[in-house]
Protein backbone atom coordinates (compact mmCIF):
# COMPACT_ATOMS: atom_id res chain seq x y z
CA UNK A 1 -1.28 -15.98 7.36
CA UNK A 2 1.43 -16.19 4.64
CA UNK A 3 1.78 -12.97 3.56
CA UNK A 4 2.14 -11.78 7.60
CA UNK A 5 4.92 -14.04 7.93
CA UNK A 6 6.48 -13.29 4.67
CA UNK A 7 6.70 -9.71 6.08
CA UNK A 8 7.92 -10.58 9.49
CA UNK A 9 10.61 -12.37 7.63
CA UNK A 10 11.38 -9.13 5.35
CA UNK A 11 11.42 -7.10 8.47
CA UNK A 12 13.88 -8.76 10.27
CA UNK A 13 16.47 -9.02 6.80
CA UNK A 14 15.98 -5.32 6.39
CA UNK A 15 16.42 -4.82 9.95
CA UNK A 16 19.84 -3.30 10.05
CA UNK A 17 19.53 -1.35 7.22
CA UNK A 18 16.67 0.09 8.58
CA UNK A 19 18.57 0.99 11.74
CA UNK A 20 21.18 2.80 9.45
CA UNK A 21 18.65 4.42 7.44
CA UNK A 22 17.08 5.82 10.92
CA UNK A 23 20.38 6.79 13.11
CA UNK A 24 22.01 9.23 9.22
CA UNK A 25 18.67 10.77 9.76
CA UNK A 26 19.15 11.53 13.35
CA UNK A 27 22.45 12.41 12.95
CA UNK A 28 22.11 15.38 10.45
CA UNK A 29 18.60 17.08 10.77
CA UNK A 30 16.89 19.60 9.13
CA UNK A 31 14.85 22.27 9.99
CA UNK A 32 11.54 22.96 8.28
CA UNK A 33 11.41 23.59 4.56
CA UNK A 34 15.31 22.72 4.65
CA UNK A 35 15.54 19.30 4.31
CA UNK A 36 16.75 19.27 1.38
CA UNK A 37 19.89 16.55 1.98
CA UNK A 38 17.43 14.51 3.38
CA UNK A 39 15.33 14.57 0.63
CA UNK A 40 18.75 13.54 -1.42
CA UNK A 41 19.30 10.74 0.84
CA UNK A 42 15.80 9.52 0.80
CA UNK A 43 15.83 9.70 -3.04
CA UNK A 44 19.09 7.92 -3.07
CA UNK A 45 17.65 4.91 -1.26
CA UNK A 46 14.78 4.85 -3.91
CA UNK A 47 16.77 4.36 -6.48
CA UNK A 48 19.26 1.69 -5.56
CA UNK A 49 15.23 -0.03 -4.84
CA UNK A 50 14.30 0.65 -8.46
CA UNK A 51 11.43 2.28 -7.24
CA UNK A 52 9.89 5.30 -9.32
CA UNK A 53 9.22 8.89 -7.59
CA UNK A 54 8.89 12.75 -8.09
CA UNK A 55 11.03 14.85 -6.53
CA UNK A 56 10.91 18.66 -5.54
CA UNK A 57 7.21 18.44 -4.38
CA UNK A 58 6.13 21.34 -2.23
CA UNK A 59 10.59 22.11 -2.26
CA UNK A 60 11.49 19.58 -0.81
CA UNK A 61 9.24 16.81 -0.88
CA UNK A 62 9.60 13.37 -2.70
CA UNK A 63 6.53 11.51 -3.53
CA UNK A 64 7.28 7.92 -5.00
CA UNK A 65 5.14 4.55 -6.27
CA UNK A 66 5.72 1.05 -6.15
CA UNK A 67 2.96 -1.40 -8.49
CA UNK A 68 1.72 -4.16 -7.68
CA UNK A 69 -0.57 -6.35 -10.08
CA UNK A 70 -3.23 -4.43 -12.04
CA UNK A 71 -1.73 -1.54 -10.25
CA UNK A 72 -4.88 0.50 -11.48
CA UNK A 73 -7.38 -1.82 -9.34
CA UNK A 74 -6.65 0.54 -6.43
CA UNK A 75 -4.48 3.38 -4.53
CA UNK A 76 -3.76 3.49 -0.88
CA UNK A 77 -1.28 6.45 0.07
CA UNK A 78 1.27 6.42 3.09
CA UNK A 79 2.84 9.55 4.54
CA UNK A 80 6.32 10.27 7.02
CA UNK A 81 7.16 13.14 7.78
CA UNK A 82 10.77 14.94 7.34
CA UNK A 83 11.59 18.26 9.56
CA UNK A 84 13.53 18.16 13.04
CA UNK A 85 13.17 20.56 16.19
CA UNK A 86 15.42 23.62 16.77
CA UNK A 87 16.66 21.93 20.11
CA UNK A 88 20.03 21.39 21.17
CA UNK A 89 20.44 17.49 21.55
CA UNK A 90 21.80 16.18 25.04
CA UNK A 91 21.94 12.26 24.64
CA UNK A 92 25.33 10.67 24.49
CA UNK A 93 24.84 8.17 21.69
CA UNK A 94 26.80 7.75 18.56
CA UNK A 95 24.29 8.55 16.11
CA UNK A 96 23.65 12.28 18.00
CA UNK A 97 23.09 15.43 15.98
CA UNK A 98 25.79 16.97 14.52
CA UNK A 99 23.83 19.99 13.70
CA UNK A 100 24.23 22.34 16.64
CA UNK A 101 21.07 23.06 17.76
CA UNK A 102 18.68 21.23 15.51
CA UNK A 103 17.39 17.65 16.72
CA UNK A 104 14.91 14.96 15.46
CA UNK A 105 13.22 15.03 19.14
CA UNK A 106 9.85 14.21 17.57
CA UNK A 107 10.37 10.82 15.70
CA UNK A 108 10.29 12.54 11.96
CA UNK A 109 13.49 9.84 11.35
CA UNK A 110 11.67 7.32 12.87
CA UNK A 111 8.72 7.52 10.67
CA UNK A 112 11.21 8.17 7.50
CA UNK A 113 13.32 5.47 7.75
CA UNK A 114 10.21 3.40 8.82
CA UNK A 115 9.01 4.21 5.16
CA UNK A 116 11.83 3.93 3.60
CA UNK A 117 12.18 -0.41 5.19
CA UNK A 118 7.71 -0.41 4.40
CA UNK A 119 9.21 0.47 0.87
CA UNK A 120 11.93 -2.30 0.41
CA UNK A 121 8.83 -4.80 1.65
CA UNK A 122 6.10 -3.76 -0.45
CA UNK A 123 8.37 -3.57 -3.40
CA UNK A 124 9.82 -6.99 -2.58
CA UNK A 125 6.53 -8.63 -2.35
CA UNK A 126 5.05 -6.32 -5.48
CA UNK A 127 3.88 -9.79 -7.24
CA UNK A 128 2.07 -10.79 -4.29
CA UNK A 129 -0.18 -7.76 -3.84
CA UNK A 130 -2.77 -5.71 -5.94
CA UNK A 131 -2.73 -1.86 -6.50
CA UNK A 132 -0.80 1.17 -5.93
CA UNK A 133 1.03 2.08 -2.94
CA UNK A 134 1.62 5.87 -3.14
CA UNK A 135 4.72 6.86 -0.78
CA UNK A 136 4.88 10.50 0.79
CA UNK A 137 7.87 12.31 2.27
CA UNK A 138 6.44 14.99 3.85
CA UNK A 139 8.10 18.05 4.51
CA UNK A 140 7.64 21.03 7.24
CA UNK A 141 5.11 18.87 9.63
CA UNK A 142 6.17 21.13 12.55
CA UNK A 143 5.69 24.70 11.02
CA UNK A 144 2.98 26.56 9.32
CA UNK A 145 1.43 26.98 7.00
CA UNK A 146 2.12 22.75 7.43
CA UNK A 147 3.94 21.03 4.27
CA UNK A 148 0.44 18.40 4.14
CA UNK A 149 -1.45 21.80 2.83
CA UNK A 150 1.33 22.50 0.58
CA UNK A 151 1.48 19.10 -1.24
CA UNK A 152 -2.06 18.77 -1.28
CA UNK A 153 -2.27 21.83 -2.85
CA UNK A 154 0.52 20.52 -5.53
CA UNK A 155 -2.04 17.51 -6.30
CA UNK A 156 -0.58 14.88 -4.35
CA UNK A 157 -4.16 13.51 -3.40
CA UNK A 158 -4.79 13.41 -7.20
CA UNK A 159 -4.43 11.54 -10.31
CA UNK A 160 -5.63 9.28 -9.13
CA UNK A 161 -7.49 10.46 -5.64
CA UNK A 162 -6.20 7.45 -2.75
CA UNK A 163 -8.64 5.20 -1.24
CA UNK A 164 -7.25 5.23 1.88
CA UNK A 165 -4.26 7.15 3.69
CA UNK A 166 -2.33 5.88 6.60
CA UNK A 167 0.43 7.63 8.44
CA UNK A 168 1.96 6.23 11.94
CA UNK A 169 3.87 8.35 14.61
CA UNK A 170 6.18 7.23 17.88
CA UNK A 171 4.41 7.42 21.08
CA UNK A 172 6.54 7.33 24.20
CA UNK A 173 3.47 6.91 25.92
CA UNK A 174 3.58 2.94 24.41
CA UNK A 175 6.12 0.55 25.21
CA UNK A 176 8.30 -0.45 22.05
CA UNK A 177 6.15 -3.26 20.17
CA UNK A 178 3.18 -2.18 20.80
CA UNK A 179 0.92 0.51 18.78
CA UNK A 180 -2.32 3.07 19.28
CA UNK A 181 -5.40 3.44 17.60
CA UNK A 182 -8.36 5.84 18.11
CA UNK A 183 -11.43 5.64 15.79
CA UNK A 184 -13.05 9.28 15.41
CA UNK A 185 -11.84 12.60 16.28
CA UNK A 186 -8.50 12.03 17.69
CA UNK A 187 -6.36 15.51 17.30
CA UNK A 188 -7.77 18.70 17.52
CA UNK A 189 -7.25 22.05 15.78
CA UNK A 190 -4.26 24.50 16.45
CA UNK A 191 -4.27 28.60 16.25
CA UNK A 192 -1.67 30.55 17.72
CA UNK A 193 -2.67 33.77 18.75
CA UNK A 194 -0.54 36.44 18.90
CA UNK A 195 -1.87 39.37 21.17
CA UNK A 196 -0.59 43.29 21.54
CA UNK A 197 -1.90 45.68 24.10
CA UNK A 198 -1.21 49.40 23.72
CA UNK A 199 -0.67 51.15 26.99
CA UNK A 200 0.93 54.81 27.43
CA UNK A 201 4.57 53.79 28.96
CA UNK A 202 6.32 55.88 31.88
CA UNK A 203 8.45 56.00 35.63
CA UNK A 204 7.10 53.17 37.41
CA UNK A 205 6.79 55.39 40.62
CA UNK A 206 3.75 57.62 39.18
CA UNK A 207 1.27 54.90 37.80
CA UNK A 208 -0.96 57.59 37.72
CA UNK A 209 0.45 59.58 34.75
CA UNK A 210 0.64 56.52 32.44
CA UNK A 211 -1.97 53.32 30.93
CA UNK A 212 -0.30 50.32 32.31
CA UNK A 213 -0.11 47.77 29.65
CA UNK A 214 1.45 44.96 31.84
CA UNK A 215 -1.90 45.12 34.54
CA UNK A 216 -4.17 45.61 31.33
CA UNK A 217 -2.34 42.40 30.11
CA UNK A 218 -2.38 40.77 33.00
CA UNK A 219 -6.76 41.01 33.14
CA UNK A 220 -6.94 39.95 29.62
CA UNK A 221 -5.55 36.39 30.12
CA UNK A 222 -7.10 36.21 33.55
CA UNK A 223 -10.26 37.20 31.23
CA UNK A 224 -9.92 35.03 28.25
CA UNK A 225 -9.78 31.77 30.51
CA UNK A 226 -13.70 32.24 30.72
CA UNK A 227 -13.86 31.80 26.94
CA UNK A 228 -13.08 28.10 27.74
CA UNK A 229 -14.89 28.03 31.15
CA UNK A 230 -18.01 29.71 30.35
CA UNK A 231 -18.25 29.99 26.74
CA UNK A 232 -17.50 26.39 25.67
CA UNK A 233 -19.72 23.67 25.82
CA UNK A 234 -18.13 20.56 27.98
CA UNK A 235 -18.85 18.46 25.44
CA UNK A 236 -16.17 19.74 22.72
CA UNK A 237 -12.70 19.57 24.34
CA UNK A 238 -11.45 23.17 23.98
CA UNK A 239 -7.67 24.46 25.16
CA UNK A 240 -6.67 28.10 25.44
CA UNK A 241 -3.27 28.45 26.75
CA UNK A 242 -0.65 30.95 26.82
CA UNK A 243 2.96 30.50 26.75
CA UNK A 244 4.20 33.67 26.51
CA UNK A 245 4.03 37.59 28.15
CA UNK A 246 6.65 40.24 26.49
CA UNK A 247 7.13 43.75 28.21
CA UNK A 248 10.34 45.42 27.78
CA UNK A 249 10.05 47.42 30.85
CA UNK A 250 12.26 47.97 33.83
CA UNK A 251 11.81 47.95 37.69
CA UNK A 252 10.88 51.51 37.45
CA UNK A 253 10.07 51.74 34.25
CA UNK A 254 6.23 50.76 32.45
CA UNK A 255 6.39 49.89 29.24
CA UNK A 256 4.43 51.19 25.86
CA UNK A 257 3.67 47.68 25.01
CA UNK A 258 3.03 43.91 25.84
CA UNK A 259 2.93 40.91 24.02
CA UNK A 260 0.83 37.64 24.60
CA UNK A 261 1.65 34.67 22.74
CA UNK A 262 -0.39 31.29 23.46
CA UNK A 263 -2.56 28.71 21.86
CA UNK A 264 -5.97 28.15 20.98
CA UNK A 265 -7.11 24.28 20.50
CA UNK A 266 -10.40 21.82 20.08
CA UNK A 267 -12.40 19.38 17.82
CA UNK A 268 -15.30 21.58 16.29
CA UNK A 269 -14.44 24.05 13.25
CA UNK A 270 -17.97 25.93 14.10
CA UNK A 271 -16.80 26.40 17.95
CA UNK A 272 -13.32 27.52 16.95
CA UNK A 273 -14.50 30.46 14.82
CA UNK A 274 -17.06 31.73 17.10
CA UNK A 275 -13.86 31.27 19.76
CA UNK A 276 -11.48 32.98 17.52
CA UNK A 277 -14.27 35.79 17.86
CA UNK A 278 -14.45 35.77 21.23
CA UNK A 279 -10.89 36.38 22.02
CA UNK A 280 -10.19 39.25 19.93
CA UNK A 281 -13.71 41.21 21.14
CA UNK A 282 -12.44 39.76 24.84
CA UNK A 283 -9.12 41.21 24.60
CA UNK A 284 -10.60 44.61 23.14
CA UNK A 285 -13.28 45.35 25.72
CA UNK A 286 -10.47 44.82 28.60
CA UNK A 287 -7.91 46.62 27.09
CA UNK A 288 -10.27 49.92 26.02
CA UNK A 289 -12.29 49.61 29.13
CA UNK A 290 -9.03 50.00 31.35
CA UNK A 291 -7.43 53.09 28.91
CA UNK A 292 -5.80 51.13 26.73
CA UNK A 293 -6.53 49.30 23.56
CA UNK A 294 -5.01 45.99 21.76
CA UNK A 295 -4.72 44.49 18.57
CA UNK A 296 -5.21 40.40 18.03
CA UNK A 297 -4.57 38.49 15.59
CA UNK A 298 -5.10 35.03 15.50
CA UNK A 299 -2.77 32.29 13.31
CA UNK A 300 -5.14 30.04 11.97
CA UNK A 301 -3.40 26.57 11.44
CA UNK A 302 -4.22 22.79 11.47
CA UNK A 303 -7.71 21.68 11.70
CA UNK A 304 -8.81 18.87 13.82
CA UNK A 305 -7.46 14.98 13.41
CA UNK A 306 -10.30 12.28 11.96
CA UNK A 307 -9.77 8.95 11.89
CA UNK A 308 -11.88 6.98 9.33
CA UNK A 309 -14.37 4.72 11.91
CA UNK A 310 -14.12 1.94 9.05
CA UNK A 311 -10.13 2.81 8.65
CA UNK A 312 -9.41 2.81 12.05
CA UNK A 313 -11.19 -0.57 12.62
CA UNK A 314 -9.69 -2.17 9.33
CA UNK A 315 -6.37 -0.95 11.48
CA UNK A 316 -7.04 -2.45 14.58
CA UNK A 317 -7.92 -5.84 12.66
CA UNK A 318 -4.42 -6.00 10.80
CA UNK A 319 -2.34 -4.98 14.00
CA UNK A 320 -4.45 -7.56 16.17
CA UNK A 321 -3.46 -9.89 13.23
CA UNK A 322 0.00 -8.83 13.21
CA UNK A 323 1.25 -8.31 16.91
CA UNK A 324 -1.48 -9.58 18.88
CA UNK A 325 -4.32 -8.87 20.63
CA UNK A 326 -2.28 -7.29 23.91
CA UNK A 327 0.14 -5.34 21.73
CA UNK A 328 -3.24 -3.00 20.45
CA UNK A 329 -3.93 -0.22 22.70
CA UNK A 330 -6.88 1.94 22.52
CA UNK A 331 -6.29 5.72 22.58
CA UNK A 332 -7.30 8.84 24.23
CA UNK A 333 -8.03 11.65 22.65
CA UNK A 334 -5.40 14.37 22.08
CA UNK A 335 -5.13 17.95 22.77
CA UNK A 336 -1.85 17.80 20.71
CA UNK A 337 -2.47 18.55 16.93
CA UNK A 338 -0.62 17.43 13.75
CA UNK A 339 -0.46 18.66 9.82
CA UNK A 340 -1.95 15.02 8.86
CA UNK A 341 -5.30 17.03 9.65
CA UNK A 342 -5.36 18.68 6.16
CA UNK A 343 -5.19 14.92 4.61
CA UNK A 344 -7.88 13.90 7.14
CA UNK A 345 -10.40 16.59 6.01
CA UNK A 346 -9.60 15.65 2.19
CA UNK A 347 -9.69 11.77 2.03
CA UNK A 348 -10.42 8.81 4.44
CA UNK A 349 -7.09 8.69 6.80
CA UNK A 350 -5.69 6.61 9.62
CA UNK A 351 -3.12 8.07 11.71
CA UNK A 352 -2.11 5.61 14.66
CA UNK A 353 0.87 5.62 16.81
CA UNK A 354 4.41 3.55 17.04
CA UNK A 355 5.27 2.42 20.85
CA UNK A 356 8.69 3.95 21.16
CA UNK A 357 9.43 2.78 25.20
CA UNK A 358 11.67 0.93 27.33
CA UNK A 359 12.00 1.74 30.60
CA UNK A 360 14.63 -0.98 31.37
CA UNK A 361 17.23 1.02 28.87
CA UNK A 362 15.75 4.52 30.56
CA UNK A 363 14.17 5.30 26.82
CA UNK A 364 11.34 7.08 28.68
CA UNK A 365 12.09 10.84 27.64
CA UNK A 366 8.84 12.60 25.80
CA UNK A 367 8.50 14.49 22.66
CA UNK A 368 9.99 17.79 21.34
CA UNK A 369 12.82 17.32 25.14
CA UNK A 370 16.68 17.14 24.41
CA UNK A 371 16.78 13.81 25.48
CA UNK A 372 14.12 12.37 23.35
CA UNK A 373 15.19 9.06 21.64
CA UNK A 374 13.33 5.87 20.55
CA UNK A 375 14.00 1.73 21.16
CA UNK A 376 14.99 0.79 17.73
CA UNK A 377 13.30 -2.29 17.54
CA UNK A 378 10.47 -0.22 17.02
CA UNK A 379 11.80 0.30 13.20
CA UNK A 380 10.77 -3.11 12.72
CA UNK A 381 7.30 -3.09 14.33
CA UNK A 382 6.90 0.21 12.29
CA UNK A 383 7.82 -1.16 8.90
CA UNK A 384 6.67 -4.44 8.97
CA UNK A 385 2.60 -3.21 10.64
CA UNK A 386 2.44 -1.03 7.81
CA UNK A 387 3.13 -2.88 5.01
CA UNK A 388 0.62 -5.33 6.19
CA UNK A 389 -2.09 -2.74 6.84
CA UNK A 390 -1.06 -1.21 2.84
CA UNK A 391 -1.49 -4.75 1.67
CA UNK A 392 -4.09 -5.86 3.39
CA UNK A 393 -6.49 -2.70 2.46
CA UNK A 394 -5.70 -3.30 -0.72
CA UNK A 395 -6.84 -6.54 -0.87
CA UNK A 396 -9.98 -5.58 0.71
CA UNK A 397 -10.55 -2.70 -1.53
CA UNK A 398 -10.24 -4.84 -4.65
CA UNK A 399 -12.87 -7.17 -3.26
């Protein structure tokens, strides 16, 4: 396999700059829909590669190309994403956030600067290779309305429409060198829902004179677990969870109002508004039958994760090719949800996962925690997989 150890080679020279590219990004985050000196930096790095791209897409997005020959045969589209957390970072490392309270503790630089070393490969190699590769910087993964709906709705699935879309993301889960696949549904849908129930507020010592909003509250989520218990069927993985109960009361004191923040998640868009349904005529019923009343409303947001069965297998092949048969994990599937979704519902997509791990240098800490940080020779696992996969489904496209 020449072109496989071509890349290798590539991946290991571009190494270090890689590393560089990744630990700037770490070191000054932005939050969603802000990034906009990342999006400087990342354009920055395009141009000392000669490589072509748009900027200002969906704000703050940047959405580049690199030809190869007869760069018309075929398009295949990759995708990192570009927002941090608003968490305080607690690791002691040189490269640490210096932007108080804002941290990359989900891997967004990983996958950047990932894309950015994919980039200096594919265009390196661009005589060796047939097609388009179509490069997206994707802003505001982590908050809604989700920066994948607002690029795809600033056409960056058109002229011309990708054959195929691939996106990777770090996985503590895997030890570093290794990667994920699942074939199918993989991530499911995610609503918030955002619940207030109306009571009549008062002294705590005559419960009798008032409509107790925090016991009405209190029977609604004890109620609403049935929605998942005895409404949904076992065989479509459903999550209702709730994070969150507001009621600005005292000891003695009731309050008007409470608040109920949670979740809503699962794999089947017919299910999930028949749910949706559920919990708002739920939450009524309880809070009118017991004096009170309530008003719900639920955020709709990402739909449900697909991975394209031929995709994901073409996937599996190149990484088996790549890193070896014992380096491929199968997945489970995921009650966690990602923006990706929107591409996955538009075009054929495969979103797979990075092995971030290593135990022996206590890199063990999981996503969206303080102390969430990544073995960097994962940068060159992630760089050097995907521009194989790019190049490779090209080449079988064009067949």
């Amino acid at each position: 396999m020449d072109m496989i150890r071509k890349i290798k080679t590539l991946s290991q020279e571009f190494f270090d700059d890689v590393v560089f590219f990744r630990r700037h990004f770490h070191a000054t985050p932005e939050l969603s829909m802000q990034e906009h000196k990342t999006a400087a930096y990342i354009a920055s790095r395009l141009k000392e590669e000669g490589i072509a791209f748009e900027e200002g897409v969906a704000e703050t997005g940047i959405v580049a190309r690199i030809e190869g020959k007869n760069p018309t045969a075929r398009l295949v589209a990759l995708r990192a994403d570009m927002d941090a957390l608003p968490i305080h970072e607690e690791n002691r490392v040189e490269y640490k956030s210096v932007a108080p309270g804002i941290m990359h503790a989900c891997g967004h630089d990983v996958h950047m600067a990932s894309l950015l070393g994919t980039a200096k490969i594919l265009h390196a190699l661009r005589d060796e290779w047939e097609g388009t590769v179509r490069l997206i910087f994707q802003p505001s993964e982590e908050k809604y309305p989700g920066g994948a709906s607002l690029m795809i709705q600033e056409g960056v699935l058109e002229n011309p429409r990708p054959d195929a879309m691939f996106a990777q993301h770090v996985f503590p889960g895997l030890p570093a060198g290794k990667v994920g696949i699942r074939s199918g549904r993989y991530m499911a849908s995610t609503d918030e829902v955002y619940i207030t129930v109306k009571g009549k507020g008062g002294h705590a010592a005559t419960p009798h004179m008032n409509v107790d909003p925090v016991v009405i509250a209190s029977h609604i989520v004890v109620a609403l677990q049935q929605i998942v218990s005895r409404n949904a069927t076992p065989y479509i993985p459903t999550v209702l969870s709730f994070g969150r109960i507001m009621g600005e009361g005292q000891t003695n004191v009731i309050p008007d109002e409470v608040h109920i923040e949670g979740t809503f998640r699962t794999f089947d868009e017919s299910w999930r508004e028949k749910a949706h349904l559920r919990i708002r005529e739920t939450a009524v019923f309880v809070a009118q039958g017991m004096g009170g009343d309530c008003e719900v409303f639920v955020d709709r947001g990402y739909p449900f994760l697909t991975n394209n069965e031929r995709l994901a297998s073409h996937f599996r092949d190149c990484a088996i090719e790549y890193l070896g048969k014992d380096n491929v994990e199968e997945l489970e599937l995921s009650m966690t949800a990602e923006d990706f979704a929107f591409y996955s519902q538009k075009v054929d997509t495969c979103f797979y996962r990075l092995g971030i791990r290593n135990v022996e240098k206590g890199i063990t800490s999981n996503l969206h925690t303080s102390t969430f940080d990544i073995d960097e020779k994962a940068l060159e696992t992630g760089m050097g997989l995907m521009a194989w996969v790019a190049i490779s489904e090209l080449g079988k496209l064009s067949k």
